[in-house]
Protein backbone atom coordinates (compact mmCIF):
# COMPACT_ATOMS: atom_id res chain seq x y z
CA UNK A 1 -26.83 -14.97 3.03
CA UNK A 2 -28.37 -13.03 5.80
CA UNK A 3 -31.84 -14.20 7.17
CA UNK A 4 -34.17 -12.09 5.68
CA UNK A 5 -35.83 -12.33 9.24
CA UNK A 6 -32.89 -10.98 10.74
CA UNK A 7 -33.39 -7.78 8.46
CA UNK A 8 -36.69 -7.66 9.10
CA UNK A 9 -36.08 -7.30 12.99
CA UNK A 10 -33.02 -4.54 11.99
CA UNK A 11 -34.60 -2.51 9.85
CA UNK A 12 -36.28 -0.09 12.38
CA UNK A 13 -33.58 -0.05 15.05
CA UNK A 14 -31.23 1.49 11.88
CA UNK A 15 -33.84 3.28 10.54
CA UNK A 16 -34.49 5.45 14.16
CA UNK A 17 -30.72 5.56 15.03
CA UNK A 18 -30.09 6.92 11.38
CA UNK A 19 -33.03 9.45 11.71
CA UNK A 20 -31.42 11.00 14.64
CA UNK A 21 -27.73 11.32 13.12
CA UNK A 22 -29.26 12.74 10.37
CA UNK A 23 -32.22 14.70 11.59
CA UNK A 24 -34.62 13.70 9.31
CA UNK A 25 -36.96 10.03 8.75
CA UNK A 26 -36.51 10.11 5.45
CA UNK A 27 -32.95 10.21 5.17
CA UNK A 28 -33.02 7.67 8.05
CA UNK A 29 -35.00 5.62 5.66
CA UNK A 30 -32.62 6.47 2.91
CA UNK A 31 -29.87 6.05 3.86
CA UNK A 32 -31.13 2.49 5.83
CA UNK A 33 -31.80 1.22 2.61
CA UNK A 34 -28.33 1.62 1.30
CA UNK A 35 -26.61 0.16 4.17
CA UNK A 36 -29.00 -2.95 4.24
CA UNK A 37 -28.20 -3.28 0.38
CA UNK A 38 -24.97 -3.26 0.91
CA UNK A 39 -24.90 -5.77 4.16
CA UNK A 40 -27.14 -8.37 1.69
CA UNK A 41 -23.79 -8.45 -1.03
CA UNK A 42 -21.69 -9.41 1.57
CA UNK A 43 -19.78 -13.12 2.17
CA UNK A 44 -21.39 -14.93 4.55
CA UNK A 45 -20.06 -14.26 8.14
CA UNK A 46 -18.96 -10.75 7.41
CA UNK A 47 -21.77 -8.95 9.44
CA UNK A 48 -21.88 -10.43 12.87
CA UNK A 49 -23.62 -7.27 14.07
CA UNK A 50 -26.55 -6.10 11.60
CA UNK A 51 -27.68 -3.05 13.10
CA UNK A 52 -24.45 -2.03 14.22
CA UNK A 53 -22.64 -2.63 11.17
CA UNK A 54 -25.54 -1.04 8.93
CA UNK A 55 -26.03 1.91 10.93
CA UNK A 56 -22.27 2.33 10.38
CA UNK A 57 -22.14 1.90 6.87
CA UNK A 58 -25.21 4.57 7.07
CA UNK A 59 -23.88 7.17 8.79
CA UNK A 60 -20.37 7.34 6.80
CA UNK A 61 -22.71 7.47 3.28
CA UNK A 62 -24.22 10.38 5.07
CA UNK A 63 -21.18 11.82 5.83
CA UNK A 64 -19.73 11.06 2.31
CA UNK A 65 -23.26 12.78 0.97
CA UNK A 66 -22.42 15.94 3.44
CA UNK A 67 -18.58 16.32 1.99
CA UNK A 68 -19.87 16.33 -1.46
CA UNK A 69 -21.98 19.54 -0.67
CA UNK A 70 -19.36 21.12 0.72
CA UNK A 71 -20.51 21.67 4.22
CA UNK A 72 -19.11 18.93 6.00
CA UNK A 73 -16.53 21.14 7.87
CA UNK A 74 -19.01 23.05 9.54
CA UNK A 75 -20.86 20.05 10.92
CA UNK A 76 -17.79 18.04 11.45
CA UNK A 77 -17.46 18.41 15.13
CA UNK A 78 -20.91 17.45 16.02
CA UNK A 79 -21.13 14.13 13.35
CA UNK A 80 -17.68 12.60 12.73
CA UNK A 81 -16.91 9.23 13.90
CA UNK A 82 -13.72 7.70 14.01
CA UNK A 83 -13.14 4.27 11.75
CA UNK A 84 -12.22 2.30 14.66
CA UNK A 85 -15.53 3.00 16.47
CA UNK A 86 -17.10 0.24 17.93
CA UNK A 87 -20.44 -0.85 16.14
CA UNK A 88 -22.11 -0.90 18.95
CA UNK A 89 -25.35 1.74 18.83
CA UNK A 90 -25.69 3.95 22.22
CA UNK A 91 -29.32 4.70 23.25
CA UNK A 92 -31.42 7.63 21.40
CA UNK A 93 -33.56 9.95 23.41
CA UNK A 94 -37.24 8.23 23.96
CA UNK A 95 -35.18 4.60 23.63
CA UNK A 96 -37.24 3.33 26.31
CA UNK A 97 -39.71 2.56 23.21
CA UNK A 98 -39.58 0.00 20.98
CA UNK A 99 -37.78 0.74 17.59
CA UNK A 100 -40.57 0.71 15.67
CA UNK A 101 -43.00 2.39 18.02
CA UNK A 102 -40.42 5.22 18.33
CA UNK A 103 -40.82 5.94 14.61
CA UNK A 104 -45.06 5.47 14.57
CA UNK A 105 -44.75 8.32 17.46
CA UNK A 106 -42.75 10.49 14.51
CA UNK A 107 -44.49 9.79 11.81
CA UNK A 108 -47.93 10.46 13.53
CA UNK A 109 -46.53 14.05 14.23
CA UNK A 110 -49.75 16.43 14.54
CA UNK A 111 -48.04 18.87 11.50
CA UNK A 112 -48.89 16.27 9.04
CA UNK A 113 -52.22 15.84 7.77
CA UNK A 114 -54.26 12.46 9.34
CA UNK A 115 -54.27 10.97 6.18
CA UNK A 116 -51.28 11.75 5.02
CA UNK A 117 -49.78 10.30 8.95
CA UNK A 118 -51.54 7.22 7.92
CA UNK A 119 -49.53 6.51 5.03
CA UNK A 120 -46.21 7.52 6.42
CA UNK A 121 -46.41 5.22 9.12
CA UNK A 122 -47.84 2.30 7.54
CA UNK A 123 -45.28 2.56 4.36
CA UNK A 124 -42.50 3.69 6.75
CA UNK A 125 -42.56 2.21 9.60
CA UNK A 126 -44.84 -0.97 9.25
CA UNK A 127 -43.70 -1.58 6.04
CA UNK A 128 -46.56 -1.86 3.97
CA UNK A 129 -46.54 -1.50 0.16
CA UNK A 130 -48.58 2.00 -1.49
CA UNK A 131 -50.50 -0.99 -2.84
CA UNK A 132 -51.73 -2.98 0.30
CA UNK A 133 -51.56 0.94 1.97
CA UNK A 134 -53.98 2.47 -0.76
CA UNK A 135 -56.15 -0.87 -0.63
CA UNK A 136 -56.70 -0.56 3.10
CA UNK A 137 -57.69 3.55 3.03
CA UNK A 138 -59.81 2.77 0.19
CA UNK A 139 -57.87 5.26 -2.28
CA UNK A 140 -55.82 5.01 -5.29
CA UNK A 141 -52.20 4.29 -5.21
CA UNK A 142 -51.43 7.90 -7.00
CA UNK A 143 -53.11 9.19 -4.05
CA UNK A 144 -50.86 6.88 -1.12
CA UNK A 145 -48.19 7.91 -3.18
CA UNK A 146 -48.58 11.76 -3.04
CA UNK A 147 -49.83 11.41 0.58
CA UNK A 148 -46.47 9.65 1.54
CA UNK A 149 -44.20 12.78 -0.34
CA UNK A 150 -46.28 15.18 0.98
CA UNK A 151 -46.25 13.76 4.80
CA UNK A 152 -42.38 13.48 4.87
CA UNK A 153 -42.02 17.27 2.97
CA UNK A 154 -44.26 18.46 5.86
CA UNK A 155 -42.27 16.64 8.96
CA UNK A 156 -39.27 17.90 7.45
CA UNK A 157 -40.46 21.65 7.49
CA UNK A 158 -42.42 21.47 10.49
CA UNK A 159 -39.56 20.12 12.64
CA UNK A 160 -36.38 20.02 11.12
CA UNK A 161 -35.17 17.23 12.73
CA UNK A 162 -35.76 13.69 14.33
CA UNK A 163 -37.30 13.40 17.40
CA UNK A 164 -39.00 11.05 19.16
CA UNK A 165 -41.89 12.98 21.15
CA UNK A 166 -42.23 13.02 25.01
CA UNK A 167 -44.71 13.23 27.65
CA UNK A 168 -48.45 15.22 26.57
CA UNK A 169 -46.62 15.23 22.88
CA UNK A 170 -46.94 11.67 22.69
CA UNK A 171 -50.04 10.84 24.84
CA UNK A 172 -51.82 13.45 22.11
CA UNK A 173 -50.21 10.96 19.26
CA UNK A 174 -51.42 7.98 20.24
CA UNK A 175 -55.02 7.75 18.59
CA UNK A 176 -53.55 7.80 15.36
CA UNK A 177 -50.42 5.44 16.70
CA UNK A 178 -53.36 2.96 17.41
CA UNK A 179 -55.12 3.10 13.94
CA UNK A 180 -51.80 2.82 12.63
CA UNK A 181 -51.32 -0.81 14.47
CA UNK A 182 -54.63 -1.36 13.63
CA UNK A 183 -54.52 -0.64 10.30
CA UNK A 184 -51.50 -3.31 9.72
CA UNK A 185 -53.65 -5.93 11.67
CA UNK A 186 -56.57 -5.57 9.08
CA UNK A 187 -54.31 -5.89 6.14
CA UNK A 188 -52.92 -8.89 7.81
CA UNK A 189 -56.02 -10.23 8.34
CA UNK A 190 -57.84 -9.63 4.86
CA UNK A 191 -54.98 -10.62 2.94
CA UNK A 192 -53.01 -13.12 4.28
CA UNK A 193 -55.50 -16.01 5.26
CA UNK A 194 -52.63 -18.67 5.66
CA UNK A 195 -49.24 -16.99 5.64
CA UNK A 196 -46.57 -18.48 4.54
CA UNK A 197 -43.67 -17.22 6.49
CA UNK A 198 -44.69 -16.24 9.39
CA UNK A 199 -41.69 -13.54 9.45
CA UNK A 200 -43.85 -11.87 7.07
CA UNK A 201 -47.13 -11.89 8.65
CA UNK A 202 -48.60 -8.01 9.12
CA UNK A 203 -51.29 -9.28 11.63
CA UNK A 204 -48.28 -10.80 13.99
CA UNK A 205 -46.06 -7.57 13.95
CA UNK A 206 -49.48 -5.20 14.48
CA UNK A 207 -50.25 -7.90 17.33
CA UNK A 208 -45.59 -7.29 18.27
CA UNK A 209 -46.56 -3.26 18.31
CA UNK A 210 -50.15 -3.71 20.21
CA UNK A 211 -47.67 -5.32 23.25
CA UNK A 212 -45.29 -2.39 23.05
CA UNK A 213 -48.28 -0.25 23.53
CA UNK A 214 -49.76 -1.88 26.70
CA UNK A 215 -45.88 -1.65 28.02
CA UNK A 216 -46.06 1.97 27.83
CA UNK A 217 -49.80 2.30 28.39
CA UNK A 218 -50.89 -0.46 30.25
CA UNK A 219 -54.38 1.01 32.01
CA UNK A 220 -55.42 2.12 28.91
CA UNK A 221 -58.69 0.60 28.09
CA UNK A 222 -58.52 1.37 24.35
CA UNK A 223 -54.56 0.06 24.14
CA UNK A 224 -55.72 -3.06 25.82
CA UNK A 225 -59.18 -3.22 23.32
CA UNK A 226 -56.17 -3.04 20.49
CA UNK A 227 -54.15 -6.03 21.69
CA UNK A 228 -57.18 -7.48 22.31
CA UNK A 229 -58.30 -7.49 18.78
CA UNK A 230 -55.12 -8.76 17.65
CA UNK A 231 -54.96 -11.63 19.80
CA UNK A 232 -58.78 -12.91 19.81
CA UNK A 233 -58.16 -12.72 16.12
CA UNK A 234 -54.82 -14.27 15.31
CA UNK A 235 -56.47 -17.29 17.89
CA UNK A 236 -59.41 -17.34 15.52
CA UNK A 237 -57.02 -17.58 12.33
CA UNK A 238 -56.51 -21.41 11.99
CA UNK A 239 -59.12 -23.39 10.64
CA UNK A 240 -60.03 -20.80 8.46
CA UNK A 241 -58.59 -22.15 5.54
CA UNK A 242 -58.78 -26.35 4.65
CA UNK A 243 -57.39 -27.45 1.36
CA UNK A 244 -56.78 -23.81 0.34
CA UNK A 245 -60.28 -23.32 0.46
CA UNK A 246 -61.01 -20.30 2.89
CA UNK A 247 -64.16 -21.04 5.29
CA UNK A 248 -67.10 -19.43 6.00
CA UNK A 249 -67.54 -18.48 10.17
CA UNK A 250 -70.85 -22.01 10.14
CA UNK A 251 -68.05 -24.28 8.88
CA UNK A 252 -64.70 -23.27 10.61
CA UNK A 253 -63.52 -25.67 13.19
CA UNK A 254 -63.30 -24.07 16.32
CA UNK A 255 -61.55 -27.06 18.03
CA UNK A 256 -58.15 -25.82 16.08
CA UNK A 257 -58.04 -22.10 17.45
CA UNK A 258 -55.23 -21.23 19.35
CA UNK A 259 -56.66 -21.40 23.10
CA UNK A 260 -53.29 -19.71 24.53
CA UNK A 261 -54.36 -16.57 22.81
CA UNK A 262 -57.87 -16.76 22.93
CA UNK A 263 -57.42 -16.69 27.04
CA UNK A 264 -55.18 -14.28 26.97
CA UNK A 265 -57.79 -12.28 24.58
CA UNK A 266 -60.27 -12.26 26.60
CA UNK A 267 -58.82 -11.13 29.61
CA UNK A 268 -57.98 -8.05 27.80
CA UNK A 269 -61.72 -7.65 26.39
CA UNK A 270 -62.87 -7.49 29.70
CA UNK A 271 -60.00 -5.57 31.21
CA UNK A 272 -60.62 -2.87 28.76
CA UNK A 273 -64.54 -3.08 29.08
CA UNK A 274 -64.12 -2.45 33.38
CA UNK A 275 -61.35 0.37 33.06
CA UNK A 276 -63.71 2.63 30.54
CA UNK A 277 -65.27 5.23 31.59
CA UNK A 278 -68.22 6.69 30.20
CA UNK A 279 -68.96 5.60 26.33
CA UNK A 280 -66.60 2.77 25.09
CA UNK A 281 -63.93 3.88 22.15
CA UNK A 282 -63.29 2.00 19.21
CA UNK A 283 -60.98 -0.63 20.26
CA UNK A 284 -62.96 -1.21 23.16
CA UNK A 285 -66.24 -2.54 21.56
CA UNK A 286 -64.02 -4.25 18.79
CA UNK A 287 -62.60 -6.15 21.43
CA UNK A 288 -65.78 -6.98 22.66
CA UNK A 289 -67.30 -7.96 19.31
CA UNK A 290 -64.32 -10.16 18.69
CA UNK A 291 -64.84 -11.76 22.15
CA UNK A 292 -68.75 -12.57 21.33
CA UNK A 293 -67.37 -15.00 18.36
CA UNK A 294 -65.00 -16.22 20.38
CA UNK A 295 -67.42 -17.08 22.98
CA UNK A 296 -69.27 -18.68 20.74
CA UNK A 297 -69.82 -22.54 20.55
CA UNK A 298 -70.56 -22.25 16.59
CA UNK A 299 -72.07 -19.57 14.27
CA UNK A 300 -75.68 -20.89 14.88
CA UNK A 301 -74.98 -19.98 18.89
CA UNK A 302 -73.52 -16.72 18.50
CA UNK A 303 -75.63 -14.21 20.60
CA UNK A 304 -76.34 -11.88 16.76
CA UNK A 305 -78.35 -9.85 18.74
CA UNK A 306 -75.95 -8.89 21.58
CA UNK A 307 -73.36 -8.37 17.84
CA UNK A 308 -75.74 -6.22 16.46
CA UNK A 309 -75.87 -3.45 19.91
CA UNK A 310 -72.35 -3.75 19.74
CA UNK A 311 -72.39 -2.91 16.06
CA UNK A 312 -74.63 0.27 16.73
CA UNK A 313 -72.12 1.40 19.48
CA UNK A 314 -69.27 0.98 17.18
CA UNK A 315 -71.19 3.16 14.09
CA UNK A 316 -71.43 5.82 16.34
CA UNK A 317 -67.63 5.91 17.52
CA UNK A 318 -66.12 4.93 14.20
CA UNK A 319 -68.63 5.07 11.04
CA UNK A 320 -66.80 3.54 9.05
CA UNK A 321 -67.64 1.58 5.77
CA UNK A 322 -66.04 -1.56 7.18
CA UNK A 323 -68.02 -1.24 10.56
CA UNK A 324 -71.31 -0.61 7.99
CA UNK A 325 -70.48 -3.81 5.96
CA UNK A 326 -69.91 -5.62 9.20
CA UNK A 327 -73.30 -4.37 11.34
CA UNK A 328 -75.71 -5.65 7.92
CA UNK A 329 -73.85 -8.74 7.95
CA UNK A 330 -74.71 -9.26 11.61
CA UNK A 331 -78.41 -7.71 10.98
CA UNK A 332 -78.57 -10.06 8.17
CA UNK A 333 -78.49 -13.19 10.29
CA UNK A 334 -80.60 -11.94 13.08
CA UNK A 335 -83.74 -10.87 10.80
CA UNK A 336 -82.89 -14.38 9.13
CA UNK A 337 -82.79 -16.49 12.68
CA UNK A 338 -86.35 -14.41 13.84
CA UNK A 339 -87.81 -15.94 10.70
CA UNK A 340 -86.80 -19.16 11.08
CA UNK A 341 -85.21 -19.44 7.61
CA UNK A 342 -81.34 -18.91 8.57
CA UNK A 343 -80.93 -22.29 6.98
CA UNK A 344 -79.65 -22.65 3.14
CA UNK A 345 -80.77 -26.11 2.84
CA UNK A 346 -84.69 -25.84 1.78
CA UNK A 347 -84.91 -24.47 -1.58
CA UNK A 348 -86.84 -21.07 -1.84
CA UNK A 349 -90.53 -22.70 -3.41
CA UNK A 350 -91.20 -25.10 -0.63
CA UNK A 351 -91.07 -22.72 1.92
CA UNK A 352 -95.09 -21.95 1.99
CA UNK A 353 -96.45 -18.18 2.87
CA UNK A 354 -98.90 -18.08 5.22
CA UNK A 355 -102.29 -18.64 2.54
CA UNK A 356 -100.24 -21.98 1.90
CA UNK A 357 -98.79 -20.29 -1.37
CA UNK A 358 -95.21 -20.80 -1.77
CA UNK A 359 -92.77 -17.22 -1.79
CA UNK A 360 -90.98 -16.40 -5.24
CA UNK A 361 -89.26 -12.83 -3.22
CA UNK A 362 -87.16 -13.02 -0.67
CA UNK A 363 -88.19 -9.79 0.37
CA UNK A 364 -91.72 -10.64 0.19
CA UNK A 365 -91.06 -13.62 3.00
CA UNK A 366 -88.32 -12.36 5.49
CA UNK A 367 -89.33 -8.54 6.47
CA UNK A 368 -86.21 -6.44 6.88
CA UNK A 369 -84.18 -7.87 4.42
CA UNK A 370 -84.89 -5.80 1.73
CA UNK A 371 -83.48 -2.56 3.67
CA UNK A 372 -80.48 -4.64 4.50
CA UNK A 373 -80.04 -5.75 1.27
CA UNK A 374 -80.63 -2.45 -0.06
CA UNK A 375 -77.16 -1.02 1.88
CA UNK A 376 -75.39 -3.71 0.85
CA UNK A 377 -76.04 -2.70 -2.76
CA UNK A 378 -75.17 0.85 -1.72
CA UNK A 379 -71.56 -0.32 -0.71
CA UNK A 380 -71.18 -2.19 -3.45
CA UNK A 381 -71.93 0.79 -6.05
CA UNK A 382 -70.13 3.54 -4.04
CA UNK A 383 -67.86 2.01 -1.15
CA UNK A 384 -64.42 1.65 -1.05
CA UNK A 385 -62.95 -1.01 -3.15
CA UNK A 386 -62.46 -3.75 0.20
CA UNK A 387 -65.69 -2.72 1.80
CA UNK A 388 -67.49 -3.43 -2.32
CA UNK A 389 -65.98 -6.47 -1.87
CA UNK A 390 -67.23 -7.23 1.68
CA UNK A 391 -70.50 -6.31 0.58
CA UNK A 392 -70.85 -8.39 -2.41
CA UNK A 393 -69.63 -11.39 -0.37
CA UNK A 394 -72.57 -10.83 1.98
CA UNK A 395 -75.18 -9.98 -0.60
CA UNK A 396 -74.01 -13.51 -1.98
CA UNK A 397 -74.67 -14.89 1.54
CA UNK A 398 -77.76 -13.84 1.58
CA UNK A 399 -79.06 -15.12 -1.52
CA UNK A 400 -77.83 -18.40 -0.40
CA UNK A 401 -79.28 -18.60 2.70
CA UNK A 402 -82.87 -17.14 1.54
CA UNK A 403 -82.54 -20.41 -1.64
CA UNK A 404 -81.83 -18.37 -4.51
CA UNK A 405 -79.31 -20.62 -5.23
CA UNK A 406 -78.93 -19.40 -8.98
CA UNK A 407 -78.64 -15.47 -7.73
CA UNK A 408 -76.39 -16.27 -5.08
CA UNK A 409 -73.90 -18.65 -7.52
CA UNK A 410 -74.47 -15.83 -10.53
CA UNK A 411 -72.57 -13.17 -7.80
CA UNK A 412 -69.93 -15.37 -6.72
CA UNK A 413 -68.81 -16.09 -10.81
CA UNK A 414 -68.71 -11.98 -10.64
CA UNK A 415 -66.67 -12.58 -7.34
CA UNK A 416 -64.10 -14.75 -9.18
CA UNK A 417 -63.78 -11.64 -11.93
CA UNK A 418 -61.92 -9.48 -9.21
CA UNK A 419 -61.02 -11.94 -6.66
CA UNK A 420 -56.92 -12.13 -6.34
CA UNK A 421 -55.58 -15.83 -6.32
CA UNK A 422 -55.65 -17.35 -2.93
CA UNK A 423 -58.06 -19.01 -0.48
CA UNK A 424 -60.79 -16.47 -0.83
CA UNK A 425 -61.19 -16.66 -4.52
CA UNK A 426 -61.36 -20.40 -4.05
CA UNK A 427 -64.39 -20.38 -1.88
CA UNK A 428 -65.73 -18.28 -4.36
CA UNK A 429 -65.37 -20.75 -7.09
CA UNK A 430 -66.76 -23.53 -5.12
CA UNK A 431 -69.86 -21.69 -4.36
CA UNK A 432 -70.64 -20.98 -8.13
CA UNK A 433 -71.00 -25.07 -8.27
């Protein structure tokens, strides 16, 4: 039995050298498949040399695929190998990239539509299911789906072969290469609180690609922001979780992040911030946002204010639902610190108003909160399925923290409705007690 690791690491070497012999990704992915399906029935100690061995296998069912259509003598000269070639796999143009960086460059090619290069590369190349792929975009599977036949029809016609791009080709790719990486991070991230196996673990292969990326673009600011994000928030990742119950950011012990990778995090923040110039990009102030908790001593010492300019920034570079969710979260707890009632504990009638009558609406006692509140509800009734989610959780929060205990416990029993198994849904349930 091969280590399913060891496949894992394979799987886009094959895939690229495949592309090339046949000039097209998805007959490299095909044909991949086959070979690595056919390596996994094999007696132990047969394949000493994975890649080699499947990219063999590969290229002689591509061959047998050619005969069958009756054109294999006219392409015979360029594509035959002899059986007793050695497995080993010479270098493809561009192979100065990582495997599976090489094949984000293709898949991001600028004749497929930026949607559609999203799905390609995150099914393709990351390895993401349509599920986890539609989940993250916010669309329906049918749609990831269609998106991920239409992308590889339109590579196919566009180019008409594999190739891994060069030069101002791939310098104009890269945007999309990063939300790409990115993308796979967040999945990681939302989804996989405490992993398992750590060989599959999206948020440590986005953080693998965000390294290849500062290799080949290493004064970047916004490739540095990227690996940045990755590492300030893989540091952050344990303590999140005790007894399978996930944490909120006031109870998370800080003492148990990884302080190897929080250094190293930081450094990149603040490399990235001092080699921008002019208005920061995406990656950039996410770095920066990430390095504010990190800074942090605990949630009540987080500078919210300095979160909530950073949040504005970001809106304006990248408005997207997740940023929205995030900024009201952030404006949440600053209207609730200026008020003096950011703590849960008192119950909601024995905080007096100013005539000495006790409050019965929240929004009657904290001002601001009802606006915020307001969004929230927004993104709950028309957002994307994860940012709904996001936004319930912090509506939930809120309720909480203002003492409507019964409110905030009635949304977190709705929580548990959609809420998959795992940590998350947990929390959930012990916050309807």
């Amino acid at each position: 039995m091969i280590d399913p690791a060891a496949f894992r690491t394979a799987w886009p070497q094959v895939v690229r050298s495949l592309a090339v012999t046949t000039r097209s990704l998805d007959h490299g992915e095909e044909y991949a498949a086959e070979a690595f399906a056919r390596a996994a029935a094999q007696p132990d100690g047969t394949v000493t040399d994975l890649v080699g061995w499947c990219v063999q296998v590969g290229r002689r069912s591509w061959l047998d695929a050619v005969r069958h259509q009756a054109v294999f003598t006219r392409i015979q000269p360029q594509l035959a190998r002899p059986e007793v070639a050695p497995v080993h796999v010479p270098p493809e143009p561009g192979s100065e990239l990582d495997d599976r960086l090489a094949l984000l460059f293709v898949a991001c090619d600028d004749a497929i539509a930026p949607g559609a290069q999203l799905v390609l590369a995150m099914r393709v190349v990351c390895g993401l299911t349509i599920q986890q792929i539609a989940g993250h975009l916010g669309i329906a599977e049918a749609t990831a789906a269609a998106r991920l036949t239409r992308a590889k029809a339109a590579l196919a016609r566009a180019r008409g072969e594999f190739a891994v791009p060069e030069g101002a080709a791939r310098d104009a790719r890269l945007p999309i290469v990063l939300a790409c990486v990115a993308g796979l991070f967040t999945v990681g991230q939302r989804f996989e609180l405490e992993p398992a196996d750590a060989t599959q673990d999206p948020a440590r292969d986005a953080l693998t690609l965000a390294e290849a990326l500062v290799a080949q673009y290493p004064a970047d600011p916004e490739v540095l922001g990227l690996r940045a994000v990755c590492r300030l928030g893989l540091a952050r990742r344990p303590g999140r979780v005790r007894d399978g119950v996930a944490l909120p950011l006031d109870e998370v012990d800080r003492g148990l992040w990884d302080r190897r990778l929080l250094v190293a995090g930081l450094d990149d923040a603040s490399t990235a911030v001092a080699r921008t110039l002019g208005r920061p990009g995406r990656f950039t102030l996410e770095a920066a946002i990430s390095g504010v908790h990190a800074t942090a001593r605990s949630a009540e010492e987080t500078d919210w204010v300095r979160l909530a300019q950073l949040y504005d920034a970001l809106l304006e570079v990248w408005p997207s639902p997740a940023v929205r969710v995030g900024r009201l979260v952030v404006l949440g707890r600053v209207v609730l610190a200026r008020s003096g009632r950011s703590d849960p504990a008192a119950p909601l009638d024995e905080r007096p108003a100013h005539d000495g009558a006790p409050h019965q609406s929240v929004r009657g006692i904290v001002p601001g909160l009802d606006r915020i509140e307001r969004e929230l509800e927004d993104l709950v009734a028309d957002g994307p399925p994860y940012a709904a989610r996001d936004a319930s959780l912090a509506l939930a929060d809120l309720a909480r923290r203002t003492g409507r205990t019964d409110e905030a416990a009635g949304q977190y029993r709705e929580l548990l409705e959609v809420m998959p198994e795992g940590p998350l849904r947990e929390f959930c349930r012990r916050r309807t007690d």
